[in-house]
C-alpha atoms as a PDB file:
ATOM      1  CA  UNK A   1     107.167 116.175 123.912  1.00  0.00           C
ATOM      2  CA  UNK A   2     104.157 116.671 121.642  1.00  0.00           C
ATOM      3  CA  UNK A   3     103.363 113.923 119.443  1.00  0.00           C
ATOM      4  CA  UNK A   4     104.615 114.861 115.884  1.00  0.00           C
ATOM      5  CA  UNK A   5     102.817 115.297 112.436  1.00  0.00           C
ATOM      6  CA  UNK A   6     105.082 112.957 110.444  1.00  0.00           C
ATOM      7  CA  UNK A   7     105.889 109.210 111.092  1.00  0.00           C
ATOM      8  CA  UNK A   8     108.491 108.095 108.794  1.00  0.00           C
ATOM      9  CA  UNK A   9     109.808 104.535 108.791  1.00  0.00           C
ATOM     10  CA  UNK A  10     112.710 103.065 107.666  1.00  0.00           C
ATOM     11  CA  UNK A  11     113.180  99.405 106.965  1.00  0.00           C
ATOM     12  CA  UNK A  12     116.574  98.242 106.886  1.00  0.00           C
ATOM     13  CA  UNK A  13     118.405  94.442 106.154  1.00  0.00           C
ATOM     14  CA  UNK A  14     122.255  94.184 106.645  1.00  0.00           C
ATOM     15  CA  UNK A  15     122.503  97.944 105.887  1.00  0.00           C
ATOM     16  CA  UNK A  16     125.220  98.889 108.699  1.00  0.00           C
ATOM     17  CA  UNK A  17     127.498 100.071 106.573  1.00  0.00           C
ATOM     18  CA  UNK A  18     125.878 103.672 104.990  1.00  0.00           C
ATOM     19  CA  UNK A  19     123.055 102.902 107.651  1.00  0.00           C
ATOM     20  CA  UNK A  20     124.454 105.943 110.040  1.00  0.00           C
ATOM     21  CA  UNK A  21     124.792 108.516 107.133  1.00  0.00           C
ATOM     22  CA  UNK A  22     121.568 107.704 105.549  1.00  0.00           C
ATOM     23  CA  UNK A  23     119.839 108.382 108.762  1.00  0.00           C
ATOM     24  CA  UNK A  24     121.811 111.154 109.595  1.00  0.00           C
ATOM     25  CA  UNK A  25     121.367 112.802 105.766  1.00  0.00           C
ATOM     26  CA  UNK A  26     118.039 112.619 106.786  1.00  0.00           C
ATOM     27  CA  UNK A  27     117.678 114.113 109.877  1.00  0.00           C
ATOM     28  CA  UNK A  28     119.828 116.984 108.577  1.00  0.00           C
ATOM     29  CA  UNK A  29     117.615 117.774 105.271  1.00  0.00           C
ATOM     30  CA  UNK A  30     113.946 117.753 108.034  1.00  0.00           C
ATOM     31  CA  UNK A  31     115.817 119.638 110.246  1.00  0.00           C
ATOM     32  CA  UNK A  32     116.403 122.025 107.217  1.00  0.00           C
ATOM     33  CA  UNK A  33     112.866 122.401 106.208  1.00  0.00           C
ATOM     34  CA  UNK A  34     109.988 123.531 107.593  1.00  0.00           C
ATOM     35  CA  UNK A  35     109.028 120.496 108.924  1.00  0.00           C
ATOM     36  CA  UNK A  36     111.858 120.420 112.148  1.00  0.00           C
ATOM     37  CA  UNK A  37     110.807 118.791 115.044  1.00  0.00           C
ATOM     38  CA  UNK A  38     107.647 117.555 113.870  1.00  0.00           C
ATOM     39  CA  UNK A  39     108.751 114.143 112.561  1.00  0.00           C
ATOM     40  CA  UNK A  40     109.805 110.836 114.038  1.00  0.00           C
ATOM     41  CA  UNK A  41     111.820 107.853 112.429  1.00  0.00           C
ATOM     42  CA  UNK A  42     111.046 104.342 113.013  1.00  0.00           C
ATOM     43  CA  UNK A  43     114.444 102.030 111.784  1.00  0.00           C
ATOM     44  CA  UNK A  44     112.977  98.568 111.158  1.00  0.00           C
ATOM     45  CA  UNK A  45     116.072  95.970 111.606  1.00  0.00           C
ATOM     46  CA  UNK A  46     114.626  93.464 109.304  1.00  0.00           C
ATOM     47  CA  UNK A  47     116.508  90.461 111.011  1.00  0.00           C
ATOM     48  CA  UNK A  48     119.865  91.324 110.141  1.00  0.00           C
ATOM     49  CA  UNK A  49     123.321  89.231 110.613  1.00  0.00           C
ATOM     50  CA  UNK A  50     125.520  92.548 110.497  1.00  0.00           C
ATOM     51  CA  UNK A  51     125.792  95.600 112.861  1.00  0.00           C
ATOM     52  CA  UNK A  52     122.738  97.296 111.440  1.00  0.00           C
ATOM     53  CA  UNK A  53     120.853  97.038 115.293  1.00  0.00           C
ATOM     54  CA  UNK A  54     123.804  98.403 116.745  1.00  0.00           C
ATOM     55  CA  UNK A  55     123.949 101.341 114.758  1.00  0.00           C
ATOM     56  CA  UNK A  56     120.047 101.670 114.715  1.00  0.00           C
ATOM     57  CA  UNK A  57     120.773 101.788 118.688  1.00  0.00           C
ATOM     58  CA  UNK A  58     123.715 104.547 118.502  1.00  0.00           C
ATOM     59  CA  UNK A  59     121.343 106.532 116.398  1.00  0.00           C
ATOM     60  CA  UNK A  60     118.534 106.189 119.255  1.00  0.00           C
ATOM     61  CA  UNK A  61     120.699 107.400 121.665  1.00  0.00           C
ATOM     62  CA  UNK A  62     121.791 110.096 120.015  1.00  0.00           C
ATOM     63  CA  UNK A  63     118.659 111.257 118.236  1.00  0.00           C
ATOM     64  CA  UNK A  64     115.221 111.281 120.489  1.00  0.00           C
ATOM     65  CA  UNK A  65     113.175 111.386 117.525  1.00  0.00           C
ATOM     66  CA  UNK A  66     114.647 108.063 116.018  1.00  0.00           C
ATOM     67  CA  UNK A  67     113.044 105.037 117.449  1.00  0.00           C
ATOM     68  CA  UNK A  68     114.265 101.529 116.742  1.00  0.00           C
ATOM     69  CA  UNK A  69     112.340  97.942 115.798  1.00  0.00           C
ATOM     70  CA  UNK A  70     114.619  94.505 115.693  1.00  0.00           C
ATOM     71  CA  UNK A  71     113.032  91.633 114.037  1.00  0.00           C
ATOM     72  CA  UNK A  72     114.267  88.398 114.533  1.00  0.00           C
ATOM     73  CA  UNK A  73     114.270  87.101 110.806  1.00  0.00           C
ATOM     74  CA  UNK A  74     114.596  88.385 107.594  1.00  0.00           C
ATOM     75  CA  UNK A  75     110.733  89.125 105.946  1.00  0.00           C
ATOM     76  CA  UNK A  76     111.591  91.742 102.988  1.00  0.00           C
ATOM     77  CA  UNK A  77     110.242  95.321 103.066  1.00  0.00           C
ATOM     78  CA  UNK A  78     107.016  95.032 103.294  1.00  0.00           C
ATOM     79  CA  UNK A  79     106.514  92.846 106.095  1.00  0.00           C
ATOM     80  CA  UNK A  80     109.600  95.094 107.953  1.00  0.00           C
ATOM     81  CA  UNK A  81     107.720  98.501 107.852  1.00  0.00           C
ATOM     82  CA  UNK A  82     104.489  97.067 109.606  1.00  0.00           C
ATOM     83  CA  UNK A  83     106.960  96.419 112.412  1.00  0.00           C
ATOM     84  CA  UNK A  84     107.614  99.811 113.094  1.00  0.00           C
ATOM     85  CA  UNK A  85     103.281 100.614 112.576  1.00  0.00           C
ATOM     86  CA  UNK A  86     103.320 100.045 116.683  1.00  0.00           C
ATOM     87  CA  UNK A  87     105.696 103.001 117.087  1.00  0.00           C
ATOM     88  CA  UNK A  88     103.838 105.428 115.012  1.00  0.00           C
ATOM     89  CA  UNK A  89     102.898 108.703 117.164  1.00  0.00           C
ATOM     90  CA  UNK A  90     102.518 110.685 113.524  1.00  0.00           C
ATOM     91  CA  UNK A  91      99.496 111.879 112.016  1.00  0.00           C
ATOM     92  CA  UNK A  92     101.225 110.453 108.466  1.00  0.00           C
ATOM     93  CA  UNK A  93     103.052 107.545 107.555  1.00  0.00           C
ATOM     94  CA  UNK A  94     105.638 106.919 104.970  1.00  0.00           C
ATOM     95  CA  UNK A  95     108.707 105.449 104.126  1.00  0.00           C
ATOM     96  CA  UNK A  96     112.228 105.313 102.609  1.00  0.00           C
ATOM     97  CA  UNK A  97     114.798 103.021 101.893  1.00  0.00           C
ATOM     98  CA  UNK A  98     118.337 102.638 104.497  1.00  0.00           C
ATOM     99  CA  UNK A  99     120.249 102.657 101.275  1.00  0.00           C
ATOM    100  CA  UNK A 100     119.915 105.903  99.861  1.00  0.00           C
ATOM    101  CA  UNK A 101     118.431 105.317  96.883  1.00  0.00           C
ATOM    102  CA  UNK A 102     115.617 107.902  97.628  1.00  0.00           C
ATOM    103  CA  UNK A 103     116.913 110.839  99.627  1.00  0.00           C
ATOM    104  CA  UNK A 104     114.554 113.279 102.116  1.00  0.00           C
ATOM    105  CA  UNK A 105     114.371 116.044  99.901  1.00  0.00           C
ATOM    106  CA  UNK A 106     111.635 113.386  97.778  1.00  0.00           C
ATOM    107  CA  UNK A 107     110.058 112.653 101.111  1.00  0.00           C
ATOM    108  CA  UNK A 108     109.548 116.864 101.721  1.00  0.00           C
ATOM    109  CA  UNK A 109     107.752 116.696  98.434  1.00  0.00           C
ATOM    110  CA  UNK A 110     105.178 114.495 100.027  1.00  0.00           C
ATOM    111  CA  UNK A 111     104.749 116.218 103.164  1.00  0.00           C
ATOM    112  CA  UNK A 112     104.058 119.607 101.886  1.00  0.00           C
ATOM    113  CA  UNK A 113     100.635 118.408  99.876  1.00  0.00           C
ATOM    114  CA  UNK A 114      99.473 116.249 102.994  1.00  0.00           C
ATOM    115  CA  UNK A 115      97.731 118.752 104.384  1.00  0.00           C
ATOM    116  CA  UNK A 116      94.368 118.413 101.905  1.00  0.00           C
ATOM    117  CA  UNK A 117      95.237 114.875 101.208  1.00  0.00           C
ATOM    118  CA  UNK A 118      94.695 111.486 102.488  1.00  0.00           C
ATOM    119  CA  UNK A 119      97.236 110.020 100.288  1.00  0.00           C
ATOM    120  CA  UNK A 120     100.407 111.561  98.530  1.00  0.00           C
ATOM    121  CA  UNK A 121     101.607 109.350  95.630  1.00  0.00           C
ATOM    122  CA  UNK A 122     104.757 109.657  93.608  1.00  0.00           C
ATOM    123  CA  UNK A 123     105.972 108.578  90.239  1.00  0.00           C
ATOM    124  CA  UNK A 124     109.411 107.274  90.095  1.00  0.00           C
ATOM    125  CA  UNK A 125     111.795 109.350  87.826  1.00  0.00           C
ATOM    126  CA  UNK A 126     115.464 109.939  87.100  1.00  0.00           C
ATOM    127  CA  UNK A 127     116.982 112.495  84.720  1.00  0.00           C
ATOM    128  CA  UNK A 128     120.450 110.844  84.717  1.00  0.00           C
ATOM    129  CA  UNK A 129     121.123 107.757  82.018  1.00  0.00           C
ATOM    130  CA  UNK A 130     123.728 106.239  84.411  1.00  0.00           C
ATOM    131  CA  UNK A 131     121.706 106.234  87.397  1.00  0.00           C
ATOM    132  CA  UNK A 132     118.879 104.793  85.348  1.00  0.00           C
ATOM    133  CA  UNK A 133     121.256 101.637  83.845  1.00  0.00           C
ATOM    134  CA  UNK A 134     122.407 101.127  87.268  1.00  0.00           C
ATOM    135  CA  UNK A 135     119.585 101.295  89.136  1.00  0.00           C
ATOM    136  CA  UNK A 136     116.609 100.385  86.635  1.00  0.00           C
ATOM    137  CA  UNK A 137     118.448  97.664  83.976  1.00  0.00           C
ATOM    138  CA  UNK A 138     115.621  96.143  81.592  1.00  0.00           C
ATOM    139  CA  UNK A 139     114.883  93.292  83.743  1.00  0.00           C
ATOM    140  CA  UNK A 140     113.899  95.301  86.748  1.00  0.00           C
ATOM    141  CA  UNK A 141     111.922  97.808  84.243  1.00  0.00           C
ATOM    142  CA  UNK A 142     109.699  94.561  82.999  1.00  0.00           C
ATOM    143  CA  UNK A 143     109.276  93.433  86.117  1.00  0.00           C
ATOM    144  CA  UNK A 144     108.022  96.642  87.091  1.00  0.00           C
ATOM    145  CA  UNK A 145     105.879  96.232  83.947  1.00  0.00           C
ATOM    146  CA  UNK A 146     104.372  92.608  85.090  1.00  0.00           C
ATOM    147  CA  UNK A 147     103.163  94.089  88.346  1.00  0.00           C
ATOM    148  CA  UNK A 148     101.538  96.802  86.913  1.00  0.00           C
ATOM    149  CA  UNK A 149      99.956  94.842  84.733  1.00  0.00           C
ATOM    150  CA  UNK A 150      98.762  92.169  87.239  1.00  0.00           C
ATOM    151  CA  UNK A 151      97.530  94.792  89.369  1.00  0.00           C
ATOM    152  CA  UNK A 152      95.494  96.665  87.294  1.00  0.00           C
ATOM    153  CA  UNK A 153      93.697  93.080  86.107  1.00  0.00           C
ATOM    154  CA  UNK A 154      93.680  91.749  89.809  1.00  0.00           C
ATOM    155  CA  UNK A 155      92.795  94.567  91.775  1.00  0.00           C
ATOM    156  CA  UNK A 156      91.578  97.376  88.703  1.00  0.00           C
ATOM    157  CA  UNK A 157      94.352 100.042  89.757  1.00  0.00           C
ATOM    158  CA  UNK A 158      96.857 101.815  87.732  1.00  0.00           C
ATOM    159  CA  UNK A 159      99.714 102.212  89.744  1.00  0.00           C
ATOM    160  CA  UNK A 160     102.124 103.469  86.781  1.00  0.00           C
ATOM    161  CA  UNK A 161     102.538 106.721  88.065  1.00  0.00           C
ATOM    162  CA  UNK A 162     102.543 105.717  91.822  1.00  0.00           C
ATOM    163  CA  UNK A 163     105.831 103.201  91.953  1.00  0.00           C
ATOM    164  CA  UNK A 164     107.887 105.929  93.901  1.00  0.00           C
ATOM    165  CA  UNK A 165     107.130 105.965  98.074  1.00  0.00           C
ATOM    166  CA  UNK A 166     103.812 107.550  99.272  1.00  0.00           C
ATOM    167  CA  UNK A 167     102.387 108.854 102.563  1.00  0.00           C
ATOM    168  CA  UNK A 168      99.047 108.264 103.850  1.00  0.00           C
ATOM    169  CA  UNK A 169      96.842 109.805 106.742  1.00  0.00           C
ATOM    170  CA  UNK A 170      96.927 107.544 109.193  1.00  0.00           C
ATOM    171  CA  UNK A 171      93.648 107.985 111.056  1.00  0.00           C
ATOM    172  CA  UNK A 172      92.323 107.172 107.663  1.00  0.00           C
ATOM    173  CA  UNK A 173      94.391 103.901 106.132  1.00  0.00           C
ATOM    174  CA  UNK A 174      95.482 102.244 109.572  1.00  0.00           C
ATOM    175  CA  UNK A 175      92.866  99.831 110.039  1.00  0.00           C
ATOM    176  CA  UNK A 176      93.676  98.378 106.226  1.00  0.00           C
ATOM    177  CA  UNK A 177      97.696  98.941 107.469  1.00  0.00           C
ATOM    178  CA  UNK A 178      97.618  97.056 110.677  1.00  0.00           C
ATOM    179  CA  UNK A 179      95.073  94.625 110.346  1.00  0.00           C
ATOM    180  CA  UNK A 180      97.278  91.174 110.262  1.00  0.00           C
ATOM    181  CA  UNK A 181      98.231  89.606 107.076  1.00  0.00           C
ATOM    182  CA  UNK A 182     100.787  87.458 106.144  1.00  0.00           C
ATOM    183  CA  UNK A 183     101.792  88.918 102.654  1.00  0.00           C
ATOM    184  CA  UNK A 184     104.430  91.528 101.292  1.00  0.00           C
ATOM    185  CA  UNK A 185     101.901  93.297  99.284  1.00  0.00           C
ATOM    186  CA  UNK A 186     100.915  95.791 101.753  1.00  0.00           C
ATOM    187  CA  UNK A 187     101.569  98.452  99.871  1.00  0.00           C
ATOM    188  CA  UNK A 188      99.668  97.128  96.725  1.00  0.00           C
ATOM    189  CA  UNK A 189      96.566  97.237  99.025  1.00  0.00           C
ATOM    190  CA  UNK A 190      97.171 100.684 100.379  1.00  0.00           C
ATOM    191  CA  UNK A 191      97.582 101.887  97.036  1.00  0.00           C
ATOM    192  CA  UNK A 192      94.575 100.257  95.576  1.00  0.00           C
ATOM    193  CA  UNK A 193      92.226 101.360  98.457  1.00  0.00           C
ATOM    194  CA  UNK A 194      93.670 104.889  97.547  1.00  0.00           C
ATOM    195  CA  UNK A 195      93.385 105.086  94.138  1.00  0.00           C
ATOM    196  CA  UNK A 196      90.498 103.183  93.845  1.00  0.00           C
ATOM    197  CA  UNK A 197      88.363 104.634  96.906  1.00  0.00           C
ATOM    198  CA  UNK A 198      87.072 108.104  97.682  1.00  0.00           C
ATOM    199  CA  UNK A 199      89.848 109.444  98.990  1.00  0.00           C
ATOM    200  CA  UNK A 200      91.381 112.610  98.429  1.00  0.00           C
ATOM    201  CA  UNK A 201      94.989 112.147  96.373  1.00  0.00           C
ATOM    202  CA  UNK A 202      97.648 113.989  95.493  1.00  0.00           C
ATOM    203  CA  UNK A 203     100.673 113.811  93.302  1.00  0.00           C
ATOM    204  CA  UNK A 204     104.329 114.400  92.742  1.00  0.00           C
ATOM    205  CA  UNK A 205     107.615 112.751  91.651  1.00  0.00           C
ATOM    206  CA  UNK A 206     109.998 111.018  93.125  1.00  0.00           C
ATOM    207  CA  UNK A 207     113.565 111.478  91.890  1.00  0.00           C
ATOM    208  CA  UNK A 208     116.024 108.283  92.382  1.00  0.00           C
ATOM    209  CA  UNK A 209     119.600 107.782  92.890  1.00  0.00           C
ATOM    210  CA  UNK A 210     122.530 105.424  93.244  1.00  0.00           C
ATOM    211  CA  UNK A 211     122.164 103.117  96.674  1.00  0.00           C
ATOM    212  CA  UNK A 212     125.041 103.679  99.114  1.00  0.00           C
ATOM    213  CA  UNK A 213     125.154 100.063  99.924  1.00  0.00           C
ATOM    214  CA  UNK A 214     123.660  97.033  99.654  1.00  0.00           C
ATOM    215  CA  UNK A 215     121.585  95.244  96.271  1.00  0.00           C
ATOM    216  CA  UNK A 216     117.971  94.587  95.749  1.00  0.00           C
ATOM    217  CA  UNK A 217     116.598  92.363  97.176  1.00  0.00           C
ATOM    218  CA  UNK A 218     113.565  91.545  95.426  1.00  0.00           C
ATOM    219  CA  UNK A 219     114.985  90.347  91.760  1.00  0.00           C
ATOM    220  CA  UNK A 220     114.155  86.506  92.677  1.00  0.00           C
ATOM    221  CA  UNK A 221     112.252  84.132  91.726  1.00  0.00           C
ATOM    222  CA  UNK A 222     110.932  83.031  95.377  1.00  0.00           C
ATOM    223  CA  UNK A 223     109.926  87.016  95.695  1.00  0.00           C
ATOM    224  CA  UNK A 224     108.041  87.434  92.324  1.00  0.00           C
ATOM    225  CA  UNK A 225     106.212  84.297  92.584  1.00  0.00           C
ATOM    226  CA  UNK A 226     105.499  85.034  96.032  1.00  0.00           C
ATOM    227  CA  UNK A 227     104.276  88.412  94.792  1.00  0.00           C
ATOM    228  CA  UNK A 228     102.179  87.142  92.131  1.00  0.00           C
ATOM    229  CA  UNK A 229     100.368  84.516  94.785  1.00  0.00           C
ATOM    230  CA  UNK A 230      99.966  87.420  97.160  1.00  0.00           C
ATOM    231  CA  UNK A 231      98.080  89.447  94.623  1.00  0.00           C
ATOM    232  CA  UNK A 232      95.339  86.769  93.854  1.00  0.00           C
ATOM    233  CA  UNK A 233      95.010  86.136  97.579  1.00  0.00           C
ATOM    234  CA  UNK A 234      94.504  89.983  98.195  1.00  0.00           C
ATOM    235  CA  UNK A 235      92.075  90.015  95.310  1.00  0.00           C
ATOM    236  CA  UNK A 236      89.534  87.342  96.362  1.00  0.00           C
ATOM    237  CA  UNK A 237      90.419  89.368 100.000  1.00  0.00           C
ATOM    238  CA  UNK A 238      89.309  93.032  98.726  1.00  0.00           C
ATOM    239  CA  UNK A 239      86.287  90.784  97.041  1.00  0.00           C
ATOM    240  CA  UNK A 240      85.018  89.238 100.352  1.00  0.00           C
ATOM    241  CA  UNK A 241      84.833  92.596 101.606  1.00  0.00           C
ATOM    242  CA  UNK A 242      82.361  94.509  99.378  1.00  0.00           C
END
């Protein structure tokens, strides 16, 4: 089987329950497009205590294009999609959520300006009111806020219209994806070496949605003042390396 253009990667904690349909959902909307056959998913098990892994190994079974990671403990997103970085055969990376929240038809947007790009950003929309008081209340809005201020001071990037997923070219962002940290601000430094390099970009939107299970799990204390710790450290980082 020839290795395919687009290496998608899904990162999922205690998400058994709409894990199957998610996955499905999305195999049915590529499958769709113009884009069959030349994609793979890579479900991340992000250490969890209910039957995500054994749904993640139905779906393996079933599907030769889905591939399956199990870590042992629980790290949050962004240290569960680097687990999956070993299985990528793509020549693009990206991501989406096991919830639901963002569907495939946002991740076709993505695909189909990759070809003269060597990153595909997205800004994070909604046109419904509900879905936007469920999913975005005012405290998840200004923390949103703090982080994109902190990041423009701390690493000189304006991410405000870039906090939806995004797809890079591999060959070009996988030494800065797979080099080993211990941080969950991957994505922060992708997105910075990005915007901030000379790199060829491209944009879109991202349209959101209700989750089909499961909460966020990054409205915490622990998380946001892990964040804002992992953002100086990748600061002085980026610094040591001009």
């Amino acid at each position: 089987m020839p290795s395919p253009t687009y290496s998608i990667v899904i990162p999922c904690f205690n998400e058994g329950v709409s894990l199957e349909s998610v996955v499905t959902d999305i195999i049915s909307t590529f499958d769709a497009s113009e884009f069959a056959g030349d994609y793979e998913l890579i479900v991340v098990d992000d250490g969890s205590s209910d039957n995500s892994w054994d749904v993640i190994e139905t779906l393996t079974s079933t599907h030769p294009h889905v591939h399956g990671v199990r870590r042992k403990a629980n790290g949050g997103m962004w240290r569960a999609i680097p687990s999956g970085f070993a299985k990528i055969s793509g020549q693009f990376m990206s991501y989406l959520p096991a919830d639901g929240e963002i569907t495939a038809t946002e991740s076709l947007k993505l695909m189909r300006l990759s070809s003269e790009a060597d990153i595909v950003i997205s800004e994070r929309i909604s046109t419904d009111n509900n879905v936007k008081k469920s999913v975005r209340p005012w405290y998840r809005e200004f923390l949103s806020w703090g982080q994109r201020s902190l990041t423009r001071i701390l690493l000189g990037c304006d991410i405000s219209k870039a906090e939806g997923i995004f797809l890079i070219r591999w060959s070009v962002f996988a030494p800065y994806a797979t080099a080993p940290r211990d941080d969950n601000v991957l994505f922060l430094e992708l997105l910075a070496r990005g915007l901030t390099g000379q790199y060829r970009v491209a944009a879109t939107t991202m349209n959101y949605t209700l989750r089909r299970s499961g909460r966020t799990k990054t409205v915490n204390l622990p998380h946001i003042l892990g964040t804002f710790f992992d953002l100086i450290r990748l600061r002085y980082r980026l610094l040591k390396q001009r």
